[in-house]
Protein backbone atom coordinates (compact mmCIF):
# COMPACT_ATOMS: atom_id res chain seq x y z
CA UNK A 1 -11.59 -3.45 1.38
CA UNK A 2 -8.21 -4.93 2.21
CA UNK A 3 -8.59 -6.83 6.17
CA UNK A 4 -5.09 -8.20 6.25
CA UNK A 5 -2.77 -6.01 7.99
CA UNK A 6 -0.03 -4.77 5.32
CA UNK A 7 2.35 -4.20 8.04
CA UNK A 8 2.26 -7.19 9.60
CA UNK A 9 2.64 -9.02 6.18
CA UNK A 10 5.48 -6.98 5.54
CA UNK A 11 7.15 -7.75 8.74
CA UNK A 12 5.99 -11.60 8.37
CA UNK A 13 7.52 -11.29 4.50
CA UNK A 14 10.93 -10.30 6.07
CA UNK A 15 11.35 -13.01 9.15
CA UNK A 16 10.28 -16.02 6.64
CA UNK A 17 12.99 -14.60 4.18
CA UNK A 18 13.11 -17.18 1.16
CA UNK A 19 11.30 -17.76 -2.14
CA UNK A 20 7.22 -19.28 -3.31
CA UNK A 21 8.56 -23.13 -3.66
CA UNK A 22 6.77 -25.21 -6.33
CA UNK A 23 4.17 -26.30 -4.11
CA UNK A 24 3.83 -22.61 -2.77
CA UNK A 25 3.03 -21.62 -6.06
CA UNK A 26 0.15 -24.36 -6.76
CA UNK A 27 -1.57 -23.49 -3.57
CA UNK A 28 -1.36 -19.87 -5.55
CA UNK A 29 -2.44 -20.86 -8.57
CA UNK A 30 -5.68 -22.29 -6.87
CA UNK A 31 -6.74 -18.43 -6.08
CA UNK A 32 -8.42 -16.55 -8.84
CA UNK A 33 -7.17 -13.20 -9.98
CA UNK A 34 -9.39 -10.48 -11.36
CA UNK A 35 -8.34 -11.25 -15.09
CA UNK A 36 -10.30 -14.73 -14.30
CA UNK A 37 -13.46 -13.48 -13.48
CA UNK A 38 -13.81 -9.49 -14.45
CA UNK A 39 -16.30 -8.73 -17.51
CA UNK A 40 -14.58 -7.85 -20.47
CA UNK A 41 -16.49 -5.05 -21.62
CA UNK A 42 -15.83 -3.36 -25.26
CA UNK A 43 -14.05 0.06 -25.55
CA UNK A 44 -16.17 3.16 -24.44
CA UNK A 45 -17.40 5.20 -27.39
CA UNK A 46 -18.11 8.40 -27.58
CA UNK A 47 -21.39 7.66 -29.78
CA UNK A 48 -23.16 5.58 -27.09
CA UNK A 49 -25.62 6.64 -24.36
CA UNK A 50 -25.65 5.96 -20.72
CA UNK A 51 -28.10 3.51 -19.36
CA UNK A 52 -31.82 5.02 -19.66
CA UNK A 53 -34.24 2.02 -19.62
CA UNK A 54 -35.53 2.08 -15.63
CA UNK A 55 -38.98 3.64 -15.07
CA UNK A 56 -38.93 5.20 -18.62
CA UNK A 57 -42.54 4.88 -19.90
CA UNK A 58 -42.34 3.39 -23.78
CA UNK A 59 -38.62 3.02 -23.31
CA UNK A 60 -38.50 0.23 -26.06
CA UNK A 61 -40.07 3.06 -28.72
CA UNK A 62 -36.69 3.09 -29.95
CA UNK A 63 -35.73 4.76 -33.70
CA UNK A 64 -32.99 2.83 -35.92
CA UNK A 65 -29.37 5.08 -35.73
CA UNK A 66 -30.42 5.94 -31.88
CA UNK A 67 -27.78 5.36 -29.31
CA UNK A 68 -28.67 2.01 -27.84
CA UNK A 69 -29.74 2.30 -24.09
CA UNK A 70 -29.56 -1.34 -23.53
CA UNK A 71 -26.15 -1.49 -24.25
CA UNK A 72 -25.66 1.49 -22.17
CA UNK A 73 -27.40 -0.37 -19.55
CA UNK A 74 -24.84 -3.99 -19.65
CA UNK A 75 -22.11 -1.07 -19.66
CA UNK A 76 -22.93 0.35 -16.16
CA UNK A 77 -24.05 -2.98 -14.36
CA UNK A 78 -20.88 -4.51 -16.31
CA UNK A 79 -18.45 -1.79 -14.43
CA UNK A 80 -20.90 -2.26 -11.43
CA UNK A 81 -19.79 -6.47 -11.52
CA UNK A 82 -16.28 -5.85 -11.95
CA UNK A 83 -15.79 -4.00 -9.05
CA UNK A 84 -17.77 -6.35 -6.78
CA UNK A 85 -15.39 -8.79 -8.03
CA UNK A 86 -12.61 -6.63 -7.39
CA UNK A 87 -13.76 -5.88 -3.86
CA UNK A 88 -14.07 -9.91 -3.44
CA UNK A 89 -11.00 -10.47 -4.72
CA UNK A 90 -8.99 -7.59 -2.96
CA UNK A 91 -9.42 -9.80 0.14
CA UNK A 92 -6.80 -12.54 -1.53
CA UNK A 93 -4.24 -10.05 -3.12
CA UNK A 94 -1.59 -9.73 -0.07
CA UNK A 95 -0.97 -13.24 0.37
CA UNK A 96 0.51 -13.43 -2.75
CA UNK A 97 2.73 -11.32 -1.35
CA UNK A 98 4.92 -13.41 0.65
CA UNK A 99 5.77 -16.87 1.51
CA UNK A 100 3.05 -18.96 3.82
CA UNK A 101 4.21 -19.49 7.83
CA UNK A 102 3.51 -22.45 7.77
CA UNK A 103 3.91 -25.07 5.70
CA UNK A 104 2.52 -28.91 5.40
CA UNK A 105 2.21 -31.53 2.62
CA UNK A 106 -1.29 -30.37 1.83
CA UNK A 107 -2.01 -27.47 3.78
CA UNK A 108 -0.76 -23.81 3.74
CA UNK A 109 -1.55 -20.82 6.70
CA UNK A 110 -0.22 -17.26 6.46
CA UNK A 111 -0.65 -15.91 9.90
CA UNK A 112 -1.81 -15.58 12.16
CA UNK A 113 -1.24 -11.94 12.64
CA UNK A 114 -2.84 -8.64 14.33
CA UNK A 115 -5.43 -6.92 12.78
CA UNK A 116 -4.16 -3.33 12.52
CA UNK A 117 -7.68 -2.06 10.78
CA UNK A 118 -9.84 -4.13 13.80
CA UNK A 119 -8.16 -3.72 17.28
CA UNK A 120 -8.57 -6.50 19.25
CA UNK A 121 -8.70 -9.37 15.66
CA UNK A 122 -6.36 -11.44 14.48
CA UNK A 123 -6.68 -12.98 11.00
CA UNK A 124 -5.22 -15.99 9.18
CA UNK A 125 -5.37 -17.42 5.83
CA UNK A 126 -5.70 -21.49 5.36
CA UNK A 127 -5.61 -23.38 2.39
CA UNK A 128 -6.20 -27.40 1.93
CA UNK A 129 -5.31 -29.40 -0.94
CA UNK A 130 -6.91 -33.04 -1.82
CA UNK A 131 -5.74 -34.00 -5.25
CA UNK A 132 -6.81 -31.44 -7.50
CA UNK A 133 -9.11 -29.85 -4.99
CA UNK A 134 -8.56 -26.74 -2.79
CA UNK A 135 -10.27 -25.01 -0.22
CA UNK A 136 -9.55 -21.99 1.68
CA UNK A 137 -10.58 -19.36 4.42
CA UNK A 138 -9.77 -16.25 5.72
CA UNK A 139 -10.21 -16.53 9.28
CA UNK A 140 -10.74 -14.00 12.34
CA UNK A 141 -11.07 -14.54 16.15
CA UNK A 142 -11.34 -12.25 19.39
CA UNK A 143 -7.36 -11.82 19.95
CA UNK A 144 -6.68 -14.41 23.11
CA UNK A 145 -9.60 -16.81 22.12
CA UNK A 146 -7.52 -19.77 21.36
CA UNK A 147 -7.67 -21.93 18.57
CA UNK A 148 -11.45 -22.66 18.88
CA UNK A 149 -11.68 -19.26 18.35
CA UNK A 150 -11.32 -18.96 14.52
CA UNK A 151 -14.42 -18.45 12.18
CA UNK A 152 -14.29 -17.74 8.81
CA UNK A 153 -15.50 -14.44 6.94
CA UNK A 154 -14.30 -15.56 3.58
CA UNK A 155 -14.65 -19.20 2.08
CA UNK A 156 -13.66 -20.60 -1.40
CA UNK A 157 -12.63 -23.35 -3.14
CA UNK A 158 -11.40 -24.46 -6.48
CA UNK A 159 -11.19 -27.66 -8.45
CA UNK A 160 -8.44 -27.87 -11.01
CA UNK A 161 -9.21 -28.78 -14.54
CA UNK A 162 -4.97 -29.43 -14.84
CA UNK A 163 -4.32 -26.61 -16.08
CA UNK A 164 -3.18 -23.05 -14.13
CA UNK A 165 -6.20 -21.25 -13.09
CA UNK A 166 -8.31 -23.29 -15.19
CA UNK A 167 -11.30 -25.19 -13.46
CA UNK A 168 -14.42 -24.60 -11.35
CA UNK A 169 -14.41 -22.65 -8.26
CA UNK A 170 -16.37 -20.42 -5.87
CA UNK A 171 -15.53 -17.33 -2.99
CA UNK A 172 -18.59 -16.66 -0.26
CA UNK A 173 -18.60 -13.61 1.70
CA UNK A 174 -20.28 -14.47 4.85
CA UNK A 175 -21.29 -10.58 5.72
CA UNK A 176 -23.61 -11.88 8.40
CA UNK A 177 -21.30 -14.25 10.31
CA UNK A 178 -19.16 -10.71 10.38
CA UNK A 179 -21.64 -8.55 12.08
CA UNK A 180 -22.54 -11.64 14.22
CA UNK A 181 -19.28 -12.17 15.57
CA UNK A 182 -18.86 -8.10 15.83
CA UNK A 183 -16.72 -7.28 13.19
CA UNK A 184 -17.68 -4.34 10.89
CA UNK A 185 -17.96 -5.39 7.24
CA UNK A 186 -18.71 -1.13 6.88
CA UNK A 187 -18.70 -1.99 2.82
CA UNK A 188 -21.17 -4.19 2.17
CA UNK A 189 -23.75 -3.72 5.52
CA UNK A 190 -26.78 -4.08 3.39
CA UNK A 191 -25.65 -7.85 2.53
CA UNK A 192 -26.49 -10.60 4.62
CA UNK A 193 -23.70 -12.47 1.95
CA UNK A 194 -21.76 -12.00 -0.98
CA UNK A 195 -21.77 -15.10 -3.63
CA UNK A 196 -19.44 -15.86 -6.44
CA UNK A 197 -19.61 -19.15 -8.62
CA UNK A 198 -17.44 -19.68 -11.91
CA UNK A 199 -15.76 -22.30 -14.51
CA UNK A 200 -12.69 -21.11 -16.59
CA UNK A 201 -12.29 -24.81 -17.99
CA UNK A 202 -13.96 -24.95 -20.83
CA UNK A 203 -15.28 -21.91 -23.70
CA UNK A 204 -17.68 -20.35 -23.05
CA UNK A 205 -16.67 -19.27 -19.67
CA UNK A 206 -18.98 -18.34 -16.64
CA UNK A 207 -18.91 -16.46 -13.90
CA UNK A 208 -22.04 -15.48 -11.83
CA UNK A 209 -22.45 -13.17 -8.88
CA UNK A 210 -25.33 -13.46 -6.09
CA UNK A 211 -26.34 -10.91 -3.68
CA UNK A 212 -28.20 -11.37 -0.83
CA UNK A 213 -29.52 -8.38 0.86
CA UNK A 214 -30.45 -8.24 4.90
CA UNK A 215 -33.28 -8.77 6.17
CA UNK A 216 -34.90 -8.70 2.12
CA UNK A 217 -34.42 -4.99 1.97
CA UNK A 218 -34.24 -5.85 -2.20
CA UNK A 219 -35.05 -8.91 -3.97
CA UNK A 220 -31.85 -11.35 -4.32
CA UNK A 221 -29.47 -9.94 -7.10
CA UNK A 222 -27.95 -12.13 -9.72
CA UNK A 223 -25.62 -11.10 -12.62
CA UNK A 224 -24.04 -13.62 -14.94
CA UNK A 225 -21.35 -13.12 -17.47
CA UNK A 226 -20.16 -15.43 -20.00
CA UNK A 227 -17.32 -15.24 -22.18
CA UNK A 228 -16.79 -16.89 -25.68
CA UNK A 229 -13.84 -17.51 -28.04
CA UNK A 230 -12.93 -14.37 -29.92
CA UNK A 231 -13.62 -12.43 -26.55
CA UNK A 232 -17.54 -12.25 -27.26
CA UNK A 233 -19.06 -10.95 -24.13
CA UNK A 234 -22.59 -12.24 -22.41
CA UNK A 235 -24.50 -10.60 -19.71
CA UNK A 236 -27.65 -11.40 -18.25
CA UNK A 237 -29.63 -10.05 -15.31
CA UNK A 238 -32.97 -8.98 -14.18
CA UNK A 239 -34.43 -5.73 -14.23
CA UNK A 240 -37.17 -5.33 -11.86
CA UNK A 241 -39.92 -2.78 -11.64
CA UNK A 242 -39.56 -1.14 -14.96
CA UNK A 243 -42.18 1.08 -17.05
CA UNK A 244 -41.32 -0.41 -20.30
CA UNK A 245 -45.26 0.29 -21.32
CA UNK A 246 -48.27 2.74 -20.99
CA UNK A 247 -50.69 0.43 -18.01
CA UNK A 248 -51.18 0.25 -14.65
CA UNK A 249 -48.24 -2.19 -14.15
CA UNK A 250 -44.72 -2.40 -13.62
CA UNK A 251 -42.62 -5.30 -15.65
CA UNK A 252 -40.13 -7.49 -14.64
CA UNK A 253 -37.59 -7.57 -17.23
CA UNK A 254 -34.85 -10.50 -18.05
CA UNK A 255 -32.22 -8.99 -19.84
CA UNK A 256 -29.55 -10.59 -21.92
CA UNK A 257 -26.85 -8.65 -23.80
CA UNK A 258 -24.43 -9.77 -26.42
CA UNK A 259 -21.43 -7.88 -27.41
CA UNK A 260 -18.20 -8.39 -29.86
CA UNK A 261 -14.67 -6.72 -29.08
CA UNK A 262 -15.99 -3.70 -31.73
CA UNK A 263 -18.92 -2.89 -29.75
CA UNK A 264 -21.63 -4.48 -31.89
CA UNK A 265 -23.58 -6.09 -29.87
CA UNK A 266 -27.48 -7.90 -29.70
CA UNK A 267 -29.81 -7.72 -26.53
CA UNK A 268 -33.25 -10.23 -25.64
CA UNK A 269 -35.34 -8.09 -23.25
CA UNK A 270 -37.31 -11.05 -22.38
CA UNK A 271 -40.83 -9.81 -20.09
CA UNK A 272 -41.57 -11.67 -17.16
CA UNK A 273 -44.51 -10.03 -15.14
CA UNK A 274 -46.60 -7.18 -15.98
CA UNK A 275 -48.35 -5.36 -18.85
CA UNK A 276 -46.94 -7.22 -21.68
CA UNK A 277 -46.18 -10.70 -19.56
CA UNK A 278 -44.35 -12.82 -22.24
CA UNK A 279 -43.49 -10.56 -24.43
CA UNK A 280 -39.84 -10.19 -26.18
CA UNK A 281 -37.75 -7.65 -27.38
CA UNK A 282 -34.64 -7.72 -29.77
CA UNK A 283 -31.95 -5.00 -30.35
CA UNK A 284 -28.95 -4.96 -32.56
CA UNK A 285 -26.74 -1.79 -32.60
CA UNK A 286 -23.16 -0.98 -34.37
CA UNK A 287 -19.66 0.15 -33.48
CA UNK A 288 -20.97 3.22 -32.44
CA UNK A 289 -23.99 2.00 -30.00
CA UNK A 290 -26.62 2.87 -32.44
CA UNK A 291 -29.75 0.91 -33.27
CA UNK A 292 -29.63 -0.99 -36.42
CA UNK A 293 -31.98 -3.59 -35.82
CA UNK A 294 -35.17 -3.86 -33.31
CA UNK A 295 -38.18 -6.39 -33.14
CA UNK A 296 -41.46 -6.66 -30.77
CA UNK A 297 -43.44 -9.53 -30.36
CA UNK A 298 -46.41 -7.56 -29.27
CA UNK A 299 -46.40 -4.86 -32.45
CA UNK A 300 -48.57 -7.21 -34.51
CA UNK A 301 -48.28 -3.82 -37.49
CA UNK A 302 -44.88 -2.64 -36.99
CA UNK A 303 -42.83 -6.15 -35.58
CA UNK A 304 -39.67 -5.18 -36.83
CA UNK A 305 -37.01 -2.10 -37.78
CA UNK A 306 -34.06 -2.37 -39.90
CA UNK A 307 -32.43 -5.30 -41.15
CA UNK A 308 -32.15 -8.60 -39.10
CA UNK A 309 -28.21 -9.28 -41.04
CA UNK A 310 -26.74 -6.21 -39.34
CA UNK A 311 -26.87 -8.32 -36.10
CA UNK A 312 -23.40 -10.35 -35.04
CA UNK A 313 -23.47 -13.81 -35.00
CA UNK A 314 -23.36 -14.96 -31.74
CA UNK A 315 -23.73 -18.53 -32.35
CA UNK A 316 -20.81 -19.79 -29.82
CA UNK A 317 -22.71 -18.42 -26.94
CA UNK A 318 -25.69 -20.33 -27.43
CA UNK A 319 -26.51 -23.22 -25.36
């Protein structure tokens, strides 16, 4: 996933010689890392299932003490979301590596330098500062093009709530300009782009994560995760296309799932199109992933299972 050369950082590391000064550092400190954005998911156990809810007819006939296949759900498309932000983010990791080339009272370039995994690219990375405002681009061109050549694959930019790493920011992955401008983007070629938005300011936290396929091959993709004091974990996304009922249709499912540290943890299946359109489910399940709690709107003779107490309060995620 990594387009900047290492080589030629390497090289560019040992000519600038010298340390990050101050300033070097806030330019930094404007970039996220992956302990900013990545879902903190609770500790595997042993005791819960993998995800099982797609295209399973009556998946929601669920028994209390079952393995919870919701939460095995949030678990996969949670590891699924922290490695697209990984991938993202993998872009940004070598220039914190050295010391920019250049270097200007608001502005910051490494580069530019040969692209040893595209013959015939160079890259560069620019960052601007206005107050507590940055913005910044990693930037290719046909080697020989000039400066009207650069265009940028990689966009972001960051507002600073005065304090380090804490604030409002955004990275776009323009896959399309790639392919466009003919260089291959070989790991995400379905993608016409790649979207992050987030705030670390303020509790709870939020960072969401858009997809946009080519040409609509899928429907846009959108995964949010939230975070909470006392590291209580939110995701939300949609589920399209599921058998969640005997009928002739297929729902479209909004799913939100709550968890704790522990691995207790709450879901809202919320229906959005189908069978049962408007319809809402509830789960609760315990340290191990099992069911401890469930409720249907649509079961006017059985609406609930178990006791509603065993769910966690989840209170400081509302709203």
């Amino acid at each position: 996933m990594r387009h900047l050369p290492v080589a030629c950082l390497c090289l560019a590391l040992a000519a600038c010689g010298g340390d990050f000064s101050n300033d070097d550092l806030e330019f930094l400190n404007a970039l996220p890392r992956r302990e900013d954005l990545a879902a903190k998911l609770p500790a595997k156990n042993s005791g819960r299932s993998a995800g099982g809810l797609a295209t399973r007819s009556s998946a929601l006939v669920v028994r209390l003490g079952e393995p919870s296949k919701l939460m095995g759900d949030t678990e996969e498309t949670g590891r699924a979301f922290n490695a697209s932000v990984d991938a993202l983010l993998s872009r940004l990791e070598d220039i914190r590596s050295l010391p920019p080339t250049t270097r200007e009272p608001d502005r910051r370039v490494w580069g530019p330098y040969r692209d040893q995994n595209h013959a015939g690219y160079d890259v560069r990375f620019v960052m601007t500062r206005e107050a507590l405002s940055f913005d910044y681009q990693l930037e290719y061109r046909k080697t020989g093009t000039g400066e009207a050549g650069w265009w940028a694959f990689l966009r972001g930019t960051f507002e600073s709530d005065a304090g380090i790493r804490k604030g409002v920011g955004g990275l776009h992955l323009d896959v399309e300009r790639a392919e466009q401008e003919g260089l291959p983007a070989t790991d995400v070629t379905a993608l016409r782009r790649l979207d992050i938005h987030y705030q670390t300011k303020a509790l709870p936290t939020r960072v969401e994560l858009t997809f946009t396929p080519k040409n609509g091959a899928f429907p846009v993709a959108r995964y949010t995760y939230r975070e909470a004091q006392g590291s209580l974990g939110e995701m939300q996304f949609l589920m399209p296309g599921q058998d969640l009922v005997p009928g002739g249709l297929l729902e479209d499912l909004s799913l939100t799932t709550r968890w704790s540290p522990d691995g207790r943890g709450m879901a809202v299946l919320d229906v959005l199109s189908g069978d049962i359109r408007g319809a809402k489910y509830t789960e609760c399940w315990d340290v191990r992933g099992r069911v401890t709690f469930t409720a249907r709107s649509w079961d006017f003779f059985n609406p609930t299972e178990g006791e509603r107490a065993t769910c966690p309060d989840f209170s400081s995620l509302d709203g």
